[in-house]
Protein backbone atom coordinates (compact mmCIF):
# COMPACT_ATOMS: atom_id res chain seq x y z
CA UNK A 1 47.55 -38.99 -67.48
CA UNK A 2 48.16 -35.34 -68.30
CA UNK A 3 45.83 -33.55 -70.26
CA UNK A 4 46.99 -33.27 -73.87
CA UNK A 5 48.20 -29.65 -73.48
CA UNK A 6 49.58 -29.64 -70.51
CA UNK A 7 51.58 -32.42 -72.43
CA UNK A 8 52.90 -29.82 -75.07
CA UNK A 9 54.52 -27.92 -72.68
CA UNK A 10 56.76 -25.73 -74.40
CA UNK A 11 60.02 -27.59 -73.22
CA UNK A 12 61.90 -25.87 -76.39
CA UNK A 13 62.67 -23.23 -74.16
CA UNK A 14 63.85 -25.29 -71.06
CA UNK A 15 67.45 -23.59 -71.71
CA UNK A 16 65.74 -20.05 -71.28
CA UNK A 17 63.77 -21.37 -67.90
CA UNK A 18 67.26 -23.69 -66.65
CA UNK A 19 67.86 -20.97 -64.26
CA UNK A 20 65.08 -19.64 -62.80
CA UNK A 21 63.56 -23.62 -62.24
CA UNK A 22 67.16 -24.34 -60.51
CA UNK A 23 66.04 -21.46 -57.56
CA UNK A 24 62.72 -23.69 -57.47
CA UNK A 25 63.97 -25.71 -54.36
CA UNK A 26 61.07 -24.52 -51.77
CA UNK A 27 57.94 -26.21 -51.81
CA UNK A 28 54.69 -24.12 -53.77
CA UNK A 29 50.88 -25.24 -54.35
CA UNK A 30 48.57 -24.00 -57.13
CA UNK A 31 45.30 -22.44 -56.21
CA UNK A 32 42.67 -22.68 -59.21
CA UNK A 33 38.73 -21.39 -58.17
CA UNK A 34 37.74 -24.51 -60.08
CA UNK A 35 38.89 -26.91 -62.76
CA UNK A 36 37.03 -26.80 -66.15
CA UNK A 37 37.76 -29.48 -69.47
CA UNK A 38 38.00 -25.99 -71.30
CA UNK A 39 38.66 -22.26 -70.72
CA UNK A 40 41.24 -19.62 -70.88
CA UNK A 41 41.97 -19.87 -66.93
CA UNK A 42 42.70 -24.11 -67.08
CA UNK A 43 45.57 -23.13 -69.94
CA UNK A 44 47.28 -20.59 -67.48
CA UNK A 45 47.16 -23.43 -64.80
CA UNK A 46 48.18 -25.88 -67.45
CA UNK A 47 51.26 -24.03 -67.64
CA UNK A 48 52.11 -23.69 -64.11
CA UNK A 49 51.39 -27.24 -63.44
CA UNK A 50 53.71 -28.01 -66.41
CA UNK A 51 56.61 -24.98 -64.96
CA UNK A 52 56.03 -26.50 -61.31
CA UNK A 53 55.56 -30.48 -61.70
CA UNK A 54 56.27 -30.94 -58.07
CA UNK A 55 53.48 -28.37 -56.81
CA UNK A 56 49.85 -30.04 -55.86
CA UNK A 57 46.68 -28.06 -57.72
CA UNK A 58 44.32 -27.28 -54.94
CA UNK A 59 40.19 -26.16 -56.50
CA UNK A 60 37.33 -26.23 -55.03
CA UNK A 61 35.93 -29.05 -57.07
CA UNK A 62 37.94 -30.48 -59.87
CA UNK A 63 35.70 -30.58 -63.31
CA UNK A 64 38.23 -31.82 -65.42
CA UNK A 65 39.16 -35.78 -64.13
CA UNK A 66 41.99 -37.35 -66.35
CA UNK A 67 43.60 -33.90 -67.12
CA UNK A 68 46.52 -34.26 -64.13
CA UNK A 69 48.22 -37.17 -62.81
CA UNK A 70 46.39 -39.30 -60.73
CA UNK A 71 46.70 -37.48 -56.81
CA UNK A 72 47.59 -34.35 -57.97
CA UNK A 73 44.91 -32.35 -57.98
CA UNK A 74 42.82 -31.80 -53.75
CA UNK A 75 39.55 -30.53 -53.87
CA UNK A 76 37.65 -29.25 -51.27
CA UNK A 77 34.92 -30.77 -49.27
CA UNK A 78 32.19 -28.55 -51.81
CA UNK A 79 33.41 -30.99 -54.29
CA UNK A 80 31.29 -33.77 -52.11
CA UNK A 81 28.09 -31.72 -51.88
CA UNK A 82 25.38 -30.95 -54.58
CA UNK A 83 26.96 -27.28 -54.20
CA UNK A 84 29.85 -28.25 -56.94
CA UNK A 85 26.96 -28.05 -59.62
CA UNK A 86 25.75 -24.23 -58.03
CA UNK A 87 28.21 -22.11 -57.98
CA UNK A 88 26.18 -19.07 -57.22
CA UNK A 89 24.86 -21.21 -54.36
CA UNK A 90 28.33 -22.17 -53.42
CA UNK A 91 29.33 -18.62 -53.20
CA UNK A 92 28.58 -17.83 -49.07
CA UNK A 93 30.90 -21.21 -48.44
CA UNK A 94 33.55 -20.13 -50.65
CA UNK A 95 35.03 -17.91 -48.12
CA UNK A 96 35.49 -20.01 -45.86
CA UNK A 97 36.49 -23.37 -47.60
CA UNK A 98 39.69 -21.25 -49.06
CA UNK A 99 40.71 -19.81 -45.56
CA UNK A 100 40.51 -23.54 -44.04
CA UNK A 101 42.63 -25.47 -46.63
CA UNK A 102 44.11 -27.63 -43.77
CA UNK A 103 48.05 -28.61 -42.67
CA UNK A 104 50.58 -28.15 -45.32
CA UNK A 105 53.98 -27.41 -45.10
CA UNK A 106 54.69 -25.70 -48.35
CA UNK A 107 56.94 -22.59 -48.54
CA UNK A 108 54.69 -20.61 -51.08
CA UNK A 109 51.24 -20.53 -53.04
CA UNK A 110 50.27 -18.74 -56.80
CA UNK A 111 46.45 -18.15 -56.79
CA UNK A 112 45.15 -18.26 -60.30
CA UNK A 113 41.77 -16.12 -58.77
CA UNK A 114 38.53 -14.41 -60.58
CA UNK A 115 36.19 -14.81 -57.90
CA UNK A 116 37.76 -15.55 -54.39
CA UNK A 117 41.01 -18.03 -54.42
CA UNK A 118 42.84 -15.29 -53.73
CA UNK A 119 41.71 -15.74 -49.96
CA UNK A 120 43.18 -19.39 -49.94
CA UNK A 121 45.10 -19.57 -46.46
CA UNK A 122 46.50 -23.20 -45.25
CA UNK A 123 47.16 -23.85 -41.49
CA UNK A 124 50.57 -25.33 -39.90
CA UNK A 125 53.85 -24.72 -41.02
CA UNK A 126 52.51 -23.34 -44.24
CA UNK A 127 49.80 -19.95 -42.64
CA UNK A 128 52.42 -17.69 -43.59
CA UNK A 129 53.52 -18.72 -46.95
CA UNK A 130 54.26 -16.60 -49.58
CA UNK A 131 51.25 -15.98 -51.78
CA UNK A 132 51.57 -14.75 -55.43
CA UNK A 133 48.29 -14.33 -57.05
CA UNK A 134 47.25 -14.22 -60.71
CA UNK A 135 44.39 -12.14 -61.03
CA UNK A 136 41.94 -12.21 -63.78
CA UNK A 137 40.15 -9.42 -62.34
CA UNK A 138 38.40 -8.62 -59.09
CA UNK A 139 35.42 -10.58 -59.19
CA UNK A 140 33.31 -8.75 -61.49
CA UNK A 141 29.96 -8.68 -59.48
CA UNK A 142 31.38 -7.14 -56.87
CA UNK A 143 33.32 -4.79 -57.82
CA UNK A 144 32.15 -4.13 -61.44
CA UNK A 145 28.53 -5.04 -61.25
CA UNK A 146 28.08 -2.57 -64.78
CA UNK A 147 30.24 -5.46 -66.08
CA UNK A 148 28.22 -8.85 -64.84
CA UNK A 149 24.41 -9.09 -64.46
CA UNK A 150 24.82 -11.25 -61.23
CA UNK A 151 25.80 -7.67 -59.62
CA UNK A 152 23.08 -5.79 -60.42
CA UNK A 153 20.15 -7.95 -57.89
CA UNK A 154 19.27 -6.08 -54.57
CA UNK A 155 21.04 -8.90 -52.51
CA UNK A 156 24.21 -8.89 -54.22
CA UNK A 157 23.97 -4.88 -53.78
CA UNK A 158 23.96 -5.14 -50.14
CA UNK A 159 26.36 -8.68 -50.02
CA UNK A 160 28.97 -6.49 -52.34
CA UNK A 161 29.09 -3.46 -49.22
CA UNK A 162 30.50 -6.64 -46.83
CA UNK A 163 32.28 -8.20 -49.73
CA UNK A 164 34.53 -4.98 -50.87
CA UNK A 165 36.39 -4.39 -47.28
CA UNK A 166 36.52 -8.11 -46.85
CA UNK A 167 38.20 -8.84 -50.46
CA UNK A 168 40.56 -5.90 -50.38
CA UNK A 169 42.16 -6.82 -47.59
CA UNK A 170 42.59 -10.49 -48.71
CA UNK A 171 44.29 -9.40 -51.47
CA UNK A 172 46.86 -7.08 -49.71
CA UNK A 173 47.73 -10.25 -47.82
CA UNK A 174 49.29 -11.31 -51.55
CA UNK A 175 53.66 -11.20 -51.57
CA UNK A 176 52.76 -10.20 -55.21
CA UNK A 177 49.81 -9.36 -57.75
CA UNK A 178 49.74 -9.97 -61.52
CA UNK A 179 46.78 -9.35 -63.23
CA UNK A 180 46.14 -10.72 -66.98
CA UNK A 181 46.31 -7.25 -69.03
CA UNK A 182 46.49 -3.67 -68.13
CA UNK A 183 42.98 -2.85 -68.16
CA UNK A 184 42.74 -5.66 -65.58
CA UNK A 185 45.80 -3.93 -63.51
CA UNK A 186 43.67 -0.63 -62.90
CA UNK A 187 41.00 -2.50 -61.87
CA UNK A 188 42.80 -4.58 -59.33
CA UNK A 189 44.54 -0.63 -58.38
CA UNK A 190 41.02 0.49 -58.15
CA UNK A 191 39.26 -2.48 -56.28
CA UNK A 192 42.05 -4.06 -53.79
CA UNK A 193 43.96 -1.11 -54.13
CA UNK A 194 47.33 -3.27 -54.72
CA UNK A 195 49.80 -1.85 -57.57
CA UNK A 196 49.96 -5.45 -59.84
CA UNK A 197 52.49 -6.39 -62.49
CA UNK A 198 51.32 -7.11 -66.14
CA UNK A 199 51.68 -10.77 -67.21
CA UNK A 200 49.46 -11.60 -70.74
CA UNK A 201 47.97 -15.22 -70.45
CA UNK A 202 49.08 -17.51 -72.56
CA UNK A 203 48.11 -18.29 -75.96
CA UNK A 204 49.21 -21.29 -78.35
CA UNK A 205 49.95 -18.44 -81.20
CA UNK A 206 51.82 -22.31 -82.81
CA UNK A 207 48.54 -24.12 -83.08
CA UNK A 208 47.09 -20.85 -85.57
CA UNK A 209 50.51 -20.22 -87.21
CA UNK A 210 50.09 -22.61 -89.96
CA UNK A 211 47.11 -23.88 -92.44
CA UNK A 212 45.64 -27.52 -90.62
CA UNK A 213 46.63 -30.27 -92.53
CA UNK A 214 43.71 -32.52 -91.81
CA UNK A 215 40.42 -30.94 -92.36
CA UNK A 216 37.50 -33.46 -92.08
CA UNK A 217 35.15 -33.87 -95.16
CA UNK A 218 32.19 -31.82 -93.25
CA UNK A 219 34.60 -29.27 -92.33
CA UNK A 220 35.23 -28.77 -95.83
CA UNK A 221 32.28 -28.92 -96.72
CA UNK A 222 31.45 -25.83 -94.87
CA UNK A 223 34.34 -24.13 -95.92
CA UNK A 224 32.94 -24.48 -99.86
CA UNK A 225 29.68 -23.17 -98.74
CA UNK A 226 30.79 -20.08 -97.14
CA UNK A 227 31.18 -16.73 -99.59
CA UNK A 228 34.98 -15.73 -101.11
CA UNK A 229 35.05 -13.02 -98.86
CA UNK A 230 33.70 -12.54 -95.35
CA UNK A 231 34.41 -11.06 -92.22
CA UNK A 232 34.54 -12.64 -89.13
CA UNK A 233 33.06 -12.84 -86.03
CA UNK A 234 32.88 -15.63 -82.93
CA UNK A 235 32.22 -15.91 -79.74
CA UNK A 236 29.25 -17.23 -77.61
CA UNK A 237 26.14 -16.07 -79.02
CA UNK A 238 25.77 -14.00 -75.84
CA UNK A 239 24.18 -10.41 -75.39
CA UNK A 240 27.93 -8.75 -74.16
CA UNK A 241 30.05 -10.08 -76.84
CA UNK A 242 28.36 -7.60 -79.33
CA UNK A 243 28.10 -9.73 -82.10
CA UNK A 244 25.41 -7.69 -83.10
CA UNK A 245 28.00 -4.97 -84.09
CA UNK A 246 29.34 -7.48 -86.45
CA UNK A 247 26.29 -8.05 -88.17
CA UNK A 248 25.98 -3.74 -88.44
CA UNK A 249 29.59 -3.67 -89.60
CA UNK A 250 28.79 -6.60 -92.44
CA UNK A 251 25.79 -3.96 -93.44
CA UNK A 252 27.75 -1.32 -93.44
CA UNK A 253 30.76 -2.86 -95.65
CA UNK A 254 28.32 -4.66 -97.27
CA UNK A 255 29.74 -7.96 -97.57
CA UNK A 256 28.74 -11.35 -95.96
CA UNK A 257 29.23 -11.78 -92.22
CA UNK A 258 30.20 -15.25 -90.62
CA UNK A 259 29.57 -16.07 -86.91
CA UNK A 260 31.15 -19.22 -85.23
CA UNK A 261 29.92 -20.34 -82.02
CA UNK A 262 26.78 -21.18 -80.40
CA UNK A 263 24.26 -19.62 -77.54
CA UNK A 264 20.87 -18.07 -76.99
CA UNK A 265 21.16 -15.20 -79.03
CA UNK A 266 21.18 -16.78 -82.64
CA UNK A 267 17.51 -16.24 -82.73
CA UNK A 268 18.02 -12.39 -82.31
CA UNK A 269 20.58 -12.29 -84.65
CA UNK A 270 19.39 -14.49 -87.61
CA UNK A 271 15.78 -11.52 -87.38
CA UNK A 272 18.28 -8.83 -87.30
CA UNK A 273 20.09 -10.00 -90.54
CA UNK A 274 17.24 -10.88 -92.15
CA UNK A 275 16.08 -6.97 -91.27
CA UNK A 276 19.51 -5.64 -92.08
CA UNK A 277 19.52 -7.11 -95.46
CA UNK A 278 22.98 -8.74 -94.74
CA UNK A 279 24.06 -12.20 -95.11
CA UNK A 280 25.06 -13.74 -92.11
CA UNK A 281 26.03 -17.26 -92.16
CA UNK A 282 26.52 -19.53 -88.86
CA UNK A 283 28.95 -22.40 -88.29
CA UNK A 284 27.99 -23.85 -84.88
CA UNK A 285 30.29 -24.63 -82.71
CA UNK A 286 33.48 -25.10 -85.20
CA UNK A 287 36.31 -27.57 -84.69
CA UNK A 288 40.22 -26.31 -83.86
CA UNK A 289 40.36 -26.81 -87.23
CA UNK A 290 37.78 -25.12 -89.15
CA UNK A 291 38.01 -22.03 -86.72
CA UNK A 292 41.71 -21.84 -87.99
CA UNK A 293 40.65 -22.06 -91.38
CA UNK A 294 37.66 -19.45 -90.72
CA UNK A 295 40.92 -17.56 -89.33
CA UNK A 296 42.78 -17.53 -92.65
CA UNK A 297 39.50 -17.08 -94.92
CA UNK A 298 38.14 -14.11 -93.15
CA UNK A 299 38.96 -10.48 -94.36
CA UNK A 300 39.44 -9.03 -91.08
CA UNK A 301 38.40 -10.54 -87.67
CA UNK A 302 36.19 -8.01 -85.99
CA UNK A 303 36.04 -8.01 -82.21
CA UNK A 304 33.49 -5.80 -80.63
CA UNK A 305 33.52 -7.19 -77.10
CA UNK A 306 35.10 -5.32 -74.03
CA UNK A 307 37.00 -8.32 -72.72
CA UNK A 308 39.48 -8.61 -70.01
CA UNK A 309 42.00 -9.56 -72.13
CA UNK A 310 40.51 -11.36 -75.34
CA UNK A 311 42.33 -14.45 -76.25
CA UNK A 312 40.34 -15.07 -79.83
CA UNK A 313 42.01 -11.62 -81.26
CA UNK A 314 45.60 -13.38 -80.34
CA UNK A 315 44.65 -16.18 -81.95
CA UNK A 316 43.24 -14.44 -85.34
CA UNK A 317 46.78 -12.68 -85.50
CA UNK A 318 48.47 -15.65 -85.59
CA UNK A 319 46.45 -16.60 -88.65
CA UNK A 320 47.77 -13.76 -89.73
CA UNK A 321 44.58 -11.99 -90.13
CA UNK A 322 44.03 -8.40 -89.36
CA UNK A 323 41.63 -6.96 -86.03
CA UNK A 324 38.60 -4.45 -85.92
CA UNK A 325 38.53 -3.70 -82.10
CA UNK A 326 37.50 -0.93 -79.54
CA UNK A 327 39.96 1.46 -78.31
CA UNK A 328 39.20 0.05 -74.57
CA UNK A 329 39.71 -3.42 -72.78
CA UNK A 330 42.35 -6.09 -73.83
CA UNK A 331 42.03 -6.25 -77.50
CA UNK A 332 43.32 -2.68 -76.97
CA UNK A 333 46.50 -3.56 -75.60
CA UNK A 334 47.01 -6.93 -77.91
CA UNK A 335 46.02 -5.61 -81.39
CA UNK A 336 48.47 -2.20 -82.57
CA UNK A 337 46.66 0.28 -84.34
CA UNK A 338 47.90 0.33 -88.24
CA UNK A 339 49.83 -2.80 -87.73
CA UNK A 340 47.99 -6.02 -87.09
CA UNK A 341 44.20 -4.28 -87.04
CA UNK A 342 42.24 -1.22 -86.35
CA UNK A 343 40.86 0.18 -83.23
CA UNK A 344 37.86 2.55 -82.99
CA UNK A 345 36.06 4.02 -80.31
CA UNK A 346 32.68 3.57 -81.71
CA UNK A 347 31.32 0.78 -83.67
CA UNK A 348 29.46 2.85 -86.43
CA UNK A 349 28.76 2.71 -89.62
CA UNK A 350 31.80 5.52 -90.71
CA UNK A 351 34.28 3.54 -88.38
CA UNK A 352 33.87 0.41 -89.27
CA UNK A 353 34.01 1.59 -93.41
CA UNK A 354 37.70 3.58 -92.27
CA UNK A 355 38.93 0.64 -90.08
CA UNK A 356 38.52 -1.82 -92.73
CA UNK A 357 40.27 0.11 -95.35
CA UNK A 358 43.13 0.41 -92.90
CA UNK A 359 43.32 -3.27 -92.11
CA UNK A 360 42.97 -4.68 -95.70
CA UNK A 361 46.45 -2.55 -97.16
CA UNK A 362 48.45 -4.28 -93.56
CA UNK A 363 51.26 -6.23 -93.92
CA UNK A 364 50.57 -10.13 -93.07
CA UNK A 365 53.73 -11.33 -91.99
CA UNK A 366 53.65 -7.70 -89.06
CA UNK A 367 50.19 -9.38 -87.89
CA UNK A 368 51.63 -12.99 -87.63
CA UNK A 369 54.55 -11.72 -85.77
CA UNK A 370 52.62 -9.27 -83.43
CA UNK A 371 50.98 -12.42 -81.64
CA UNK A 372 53.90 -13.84 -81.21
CA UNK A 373 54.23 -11.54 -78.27
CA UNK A 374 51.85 -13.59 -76.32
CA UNK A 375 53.41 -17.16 -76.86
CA UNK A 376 52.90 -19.62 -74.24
CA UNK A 377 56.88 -19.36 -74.20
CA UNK A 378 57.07 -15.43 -73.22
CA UNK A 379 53.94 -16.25 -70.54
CA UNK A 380 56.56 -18.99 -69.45
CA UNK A 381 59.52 -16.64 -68.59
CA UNK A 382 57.91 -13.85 -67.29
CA UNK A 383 56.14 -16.25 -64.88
CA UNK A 384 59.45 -17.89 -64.01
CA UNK A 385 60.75 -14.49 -63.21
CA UNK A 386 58.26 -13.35 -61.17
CA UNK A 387 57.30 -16.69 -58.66
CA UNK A 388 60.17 -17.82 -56.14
């Protein structure tokens, strides 16, 4: 049975898609690094499994059982060793699991890569097939190790000088590159040297357009507790998504600060509250629900992260709530300056006071309709437009 949003494909705008899925008479396979229950990267696959029904997923292990038809999805031979639970262990095998994917026949091959499925290569009929690949980014720890911890150890130093020639030249071996924002495409120009087209993941802009109709009793119950007005910040508790900054900018306004999420950091940032004088309050790990609600309540939704693209922004927009984000990354591109938020090059105190008098006085229906540019349904076309 197919996972429940891979069932809602968009099939409202089958008209729009008639034509390009007619030219769809060739034979394609989707690549995935790995299948998660969750995660930006699963939805993107979602909807090319949904665009292509008749193409097989191939990952390296599949992490998500029950979310495709029965014999859809091929994993790897990793996926029957103790190495499916490690990936950094699984790493050195990687390379050459994807370039021995065995006999196929098929015609062509998208690549939905942040780490290495970009190399996938079959053998047979299918070595030369036409390979499209969606890029994420580069993988991070080589090519950005400022960007990813992993990077930054001795050995992945020296494994990165072998990695960079290797990984270039897998990509140039690509028909076609799209990468996920344009902060991602300079990246890809930078690392693989490859000039890629700009195709937004999708997000379900539907699913925050409206007010939930069924809130459960505890999730009201939170939403009572929490102050009239707030701003807004969630994430993983984790040191790079800055969440920090959102506990300075709730100081700085000087009204109460909401986090949503969950990770190791809480501890650091309930003593820094507590020093800051502001009142932060937490809501672990919120359902679809809540987090739309927490959407709608909020003031502004304030982003401080330097994300690839940044799908939680999107997603505030089309809750019709206004965006505090930096002037660099994806938020950049996603959130326009004076109409659905505020960007600003530095997080401080004067910055964050100007931004949020911008974003209060902004029009909510502009916001609402700003996300709309990232729809599942636009991700759908431009997709359709640029595979076979």
């Amino acid at each position: 049975m197919i996972f429940a949003r891979s069932a809602t494909f968009s099939w409202a705008h089958r008209g729009e898609l008639r034509e390009g899925i007619r030219r769809h008479v060739t034979r394609g396979a989707i690549i995935h690094e790995w299948l998660e229950p969750f995660g930006g990267a699963e939805n993107v696959v979602d909807r090319l499994a949904g665009l292509y029904p008749s193409a097989n997923i191939h990952a390296l292990w599949n992490g998500a059982p029950g979310r495709y038809e029965q014999g859809r999805v091929h994993e790897t031979w990793l996926a029957r060793t103790p190495l499916r639970h490690h990936k950094v262990l699984a790493l050195p095998a990687m390379l050459s699991v994807w370039r021995t994917l065995g006999q196929s026949d098929i015609d062509w091959m998208v690549c939905s890569s942040h780490l290495f499925a970009h190399h996938a290569r079959f053998s047979g009929k299918a070595r030369d097939a036409d390979k499209y690949v969606y890029a994420y980014t580069p993988a991070r720890y080589v090519w950005e190790p400022n960007l990813d911890p992993r990077g930054k150890s001795p050995v992945t130093r020296l494994a990165s000088k072998v990695l960079q020639p290797l990984d270039r030249a897998r990509a140039q071996e690509a028909k076609a590159v799209a990468g996920i924002s344009n902060f991602v495409r300079e990246r890809i120009r930078r690392a693989w040297d490859v000039d890629a087209t700009v195709i937004y993941p999708p997000v379900d802009v539907g699913r925050f357009a409206s007010a939930p109709e069924n809130l459960s009793g505890e999730d009201l119950a939170v939403l009572e507790s929490l102050p009239s007005e707030f701003i807004l910040g969630a994430s993983r508790f984790v040191a790079y998504k800055r969440l920090d900054l959102v506990v300075e900018a709730g100081a700085a306004l000087g009204i109460p600060v909401v986090l949503a999420g969950a990770g190791p950091q809480e501890s650091q940032l309930r003593a820094m509250a507590s020093s800051r004088a502001v009142d932060v309050r937490f809501v672990h790990q919120p359902s679809h629900e809540l987090l739309s609600m927490l959407y709608r309540a909020a003031e502004a939704f304030v982003f401080p992260a330097i994300e690839d693209f940044g799908i939680m922004p999107v997603e505030a927009m089309a809750s019709s709530t206004p965006v505090i984000a930096r002037t660099v990354g994806g938020a950049s591109e996603t959130v326009v300056d004076g109409v659905s938020g505020a960007l600003v090059d530095h997080f401080s105190p004067g910055s964050i006071r100007q931004a949020f008098d911008t974003v209060v006085t902004l029009n909510r229906s502009d916001i609402s309709q700003r996300a709309q540019h990232f729809d599942q349904h636009v991700f759908d076309i431009q997709v359709s437009a640029w595979l076979p």
